[in-house]
Protein backbone atom coordinates (compact mmCIF):
# COMPACT_ATOMS: atom_id res chain seq x y z
CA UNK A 1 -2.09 -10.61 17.16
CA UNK A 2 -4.68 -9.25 19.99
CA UNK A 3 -2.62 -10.56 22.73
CA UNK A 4 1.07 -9.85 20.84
CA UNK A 5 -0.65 -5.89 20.69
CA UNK A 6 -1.87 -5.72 24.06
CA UNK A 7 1.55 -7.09 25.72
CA UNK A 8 3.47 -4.43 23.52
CA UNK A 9 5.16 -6.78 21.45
CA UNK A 10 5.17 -4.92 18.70
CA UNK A 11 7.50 -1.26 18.95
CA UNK A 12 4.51 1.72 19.16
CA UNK A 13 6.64 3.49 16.82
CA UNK A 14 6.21 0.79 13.67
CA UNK A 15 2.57 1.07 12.98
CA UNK A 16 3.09 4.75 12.12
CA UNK A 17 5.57 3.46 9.31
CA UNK A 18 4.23 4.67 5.75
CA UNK A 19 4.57 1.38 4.11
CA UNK A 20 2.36 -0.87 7.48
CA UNK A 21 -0.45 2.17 7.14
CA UNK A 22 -0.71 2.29 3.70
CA UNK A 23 -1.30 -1.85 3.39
CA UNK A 24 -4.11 -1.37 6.64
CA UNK A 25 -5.86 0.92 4.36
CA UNK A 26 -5.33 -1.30 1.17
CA UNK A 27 -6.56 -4.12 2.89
CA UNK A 28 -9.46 -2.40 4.38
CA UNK A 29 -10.33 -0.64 1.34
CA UNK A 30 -10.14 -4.24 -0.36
CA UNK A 31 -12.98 -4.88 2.46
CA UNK A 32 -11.86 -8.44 3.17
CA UNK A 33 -10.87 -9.26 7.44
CA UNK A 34 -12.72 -5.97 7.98
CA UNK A 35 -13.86 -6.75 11.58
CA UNK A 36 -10.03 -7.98 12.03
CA UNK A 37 -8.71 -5.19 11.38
CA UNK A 38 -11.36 -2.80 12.74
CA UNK A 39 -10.49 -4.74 15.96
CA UNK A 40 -6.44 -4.32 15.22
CA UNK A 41 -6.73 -0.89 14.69
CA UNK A 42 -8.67 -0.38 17.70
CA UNK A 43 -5.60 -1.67 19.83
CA UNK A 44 -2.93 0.46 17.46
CA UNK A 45 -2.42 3.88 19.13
CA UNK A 46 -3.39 5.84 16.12
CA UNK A 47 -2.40 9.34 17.79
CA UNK A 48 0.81 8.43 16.18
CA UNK A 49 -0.70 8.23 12.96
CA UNK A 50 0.00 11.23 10.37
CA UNK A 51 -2.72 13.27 9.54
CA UNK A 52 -2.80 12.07 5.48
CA UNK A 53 -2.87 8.82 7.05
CA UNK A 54 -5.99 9.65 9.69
CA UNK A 55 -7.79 11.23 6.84
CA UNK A 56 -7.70 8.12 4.66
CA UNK A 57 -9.04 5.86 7.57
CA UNK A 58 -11.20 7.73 8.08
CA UNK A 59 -12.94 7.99 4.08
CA UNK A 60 -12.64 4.31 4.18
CA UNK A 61 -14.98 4.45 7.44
CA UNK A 62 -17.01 6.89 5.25
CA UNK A 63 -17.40 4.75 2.26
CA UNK A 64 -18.78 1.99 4.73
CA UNK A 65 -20.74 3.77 5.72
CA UNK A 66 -22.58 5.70 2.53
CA UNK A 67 -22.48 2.28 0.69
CA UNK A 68 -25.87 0.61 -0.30
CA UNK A 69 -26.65 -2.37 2.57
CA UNK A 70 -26.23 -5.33 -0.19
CA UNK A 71 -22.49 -3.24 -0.54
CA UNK A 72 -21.32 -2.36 3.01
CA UNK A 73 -18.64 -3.80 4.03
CA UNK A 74 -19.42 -3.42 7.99
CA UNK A 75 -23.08 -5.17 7.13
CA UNK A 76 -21.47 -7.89 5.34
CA UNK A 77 -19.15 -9.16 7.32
CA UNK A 78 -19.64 -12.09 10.16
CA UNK A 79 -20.67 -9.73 12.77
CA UNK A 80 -22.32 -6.78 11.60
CA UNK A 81 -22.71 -4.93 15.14
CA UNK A 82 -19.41 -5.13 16.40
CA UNK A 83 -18.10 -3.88 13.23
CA UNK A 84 -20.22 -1.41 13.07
CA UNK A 85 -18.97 -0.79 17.19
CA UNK A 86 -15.21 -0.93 16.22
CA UNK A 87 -15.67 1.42 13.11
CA UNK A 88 -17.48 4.00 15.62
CA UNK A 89 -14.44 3.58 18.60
CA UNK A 90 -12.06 4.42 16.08
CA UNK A 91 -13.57 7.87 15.05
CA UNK A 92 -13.78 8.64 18.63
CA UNK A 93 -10.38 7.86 19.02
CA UNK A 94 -9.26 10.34 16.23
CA UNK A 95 -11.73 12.97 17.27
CA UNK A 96 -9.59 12.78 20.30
CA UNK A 97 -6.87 13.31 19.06
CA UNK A 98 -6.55 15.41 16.42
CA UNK A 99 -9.61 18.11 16.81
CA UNK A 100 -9.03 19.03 13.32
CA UNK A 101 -10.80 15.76 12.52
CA UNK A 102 -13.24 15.80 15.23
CA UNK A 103 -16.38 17.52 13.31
CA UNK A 104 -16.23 14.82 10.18
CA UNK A 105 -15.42 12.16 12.79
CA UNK A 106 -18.28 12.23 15.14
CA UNK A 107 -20.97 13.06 11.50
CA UNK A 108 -19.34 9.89 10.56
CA UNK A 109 -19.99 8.26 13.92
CA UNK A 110 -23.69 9.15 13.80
CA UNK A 111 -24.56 8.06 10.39
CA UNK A 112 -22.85 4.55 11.42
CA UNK A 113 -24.52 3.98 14.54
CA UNK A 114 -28.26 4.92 12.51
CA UNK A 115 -26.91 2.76 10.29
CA UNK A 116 -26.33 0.21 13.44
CA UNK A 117 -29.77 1.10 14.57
CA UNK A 118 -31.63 0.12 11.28
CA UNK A 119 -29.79 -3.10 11.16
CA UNK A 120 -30.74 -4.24 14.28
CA UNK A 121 -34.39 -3.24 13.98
CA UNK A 122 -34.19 -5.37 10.72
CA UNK A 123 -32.97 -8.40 12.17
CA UNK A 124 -34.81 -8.08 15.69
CA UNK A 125 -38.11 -7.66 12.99
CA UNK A 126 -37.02 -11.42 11.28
């Protein structure tokens, strides 16, 4: 899928299709292939995106991130950092472009990278 993406296999035009954004949000609100698709979405040009369709991304990053650690999705799957990484790219991306966005995005983006901090001073403390 990476290497399909990056070669432009796929028509720019389809991932801004209602029905293909509304199942990446299902299936990242269902919190199962989260770094997958954390790293998909990071190679989908989501300028394209519509704004309803930006907004709920970006709650699902939000619910990541305000979830207890023995809930959060980014902490529990197989590589906490990078997820936590790929979650933060993708609110920069949006802050970029839509400036609407960009106040919620980067007090998102700070909460997940404390949130990467305190992770990583847990594990580099077992």
């Amino acid at each position: 899928m990476k290497g399909a993406l990056k070669l432009s296999a796929f028509e720019k035009m389809i991932f801004r299709e209602d029905n293909i954004v509304n199942e990446f949000i299902k299936l990242l609100k269902g919190g199962s292939r989260t770094n997958y698709l954390l790293n998909v979405l990071n190679l989908v040009d989501l300028s394209i995106w519509k704004n309803q369709h930006l907004k709920e991304l970006i709650g699902v990053i939000d619910e990541y991130e305000s979830n207890p650690m023995e809930e959060n999705r980014l902490l529990l799957s197989y590589n906490p950092i990078m997820s936590i990484c790929l979650a933060a790219e993708i609110l920069t991306k949006i802050a970029i472009s839509r400036r609407k966005l960009e106040n919620e995005c980067k007090r998102i983006k700070t909460s997940l990278l404390a949130l990467g901090r305190m992770y990583s001073s847990k594990v580099s403390l077992q």
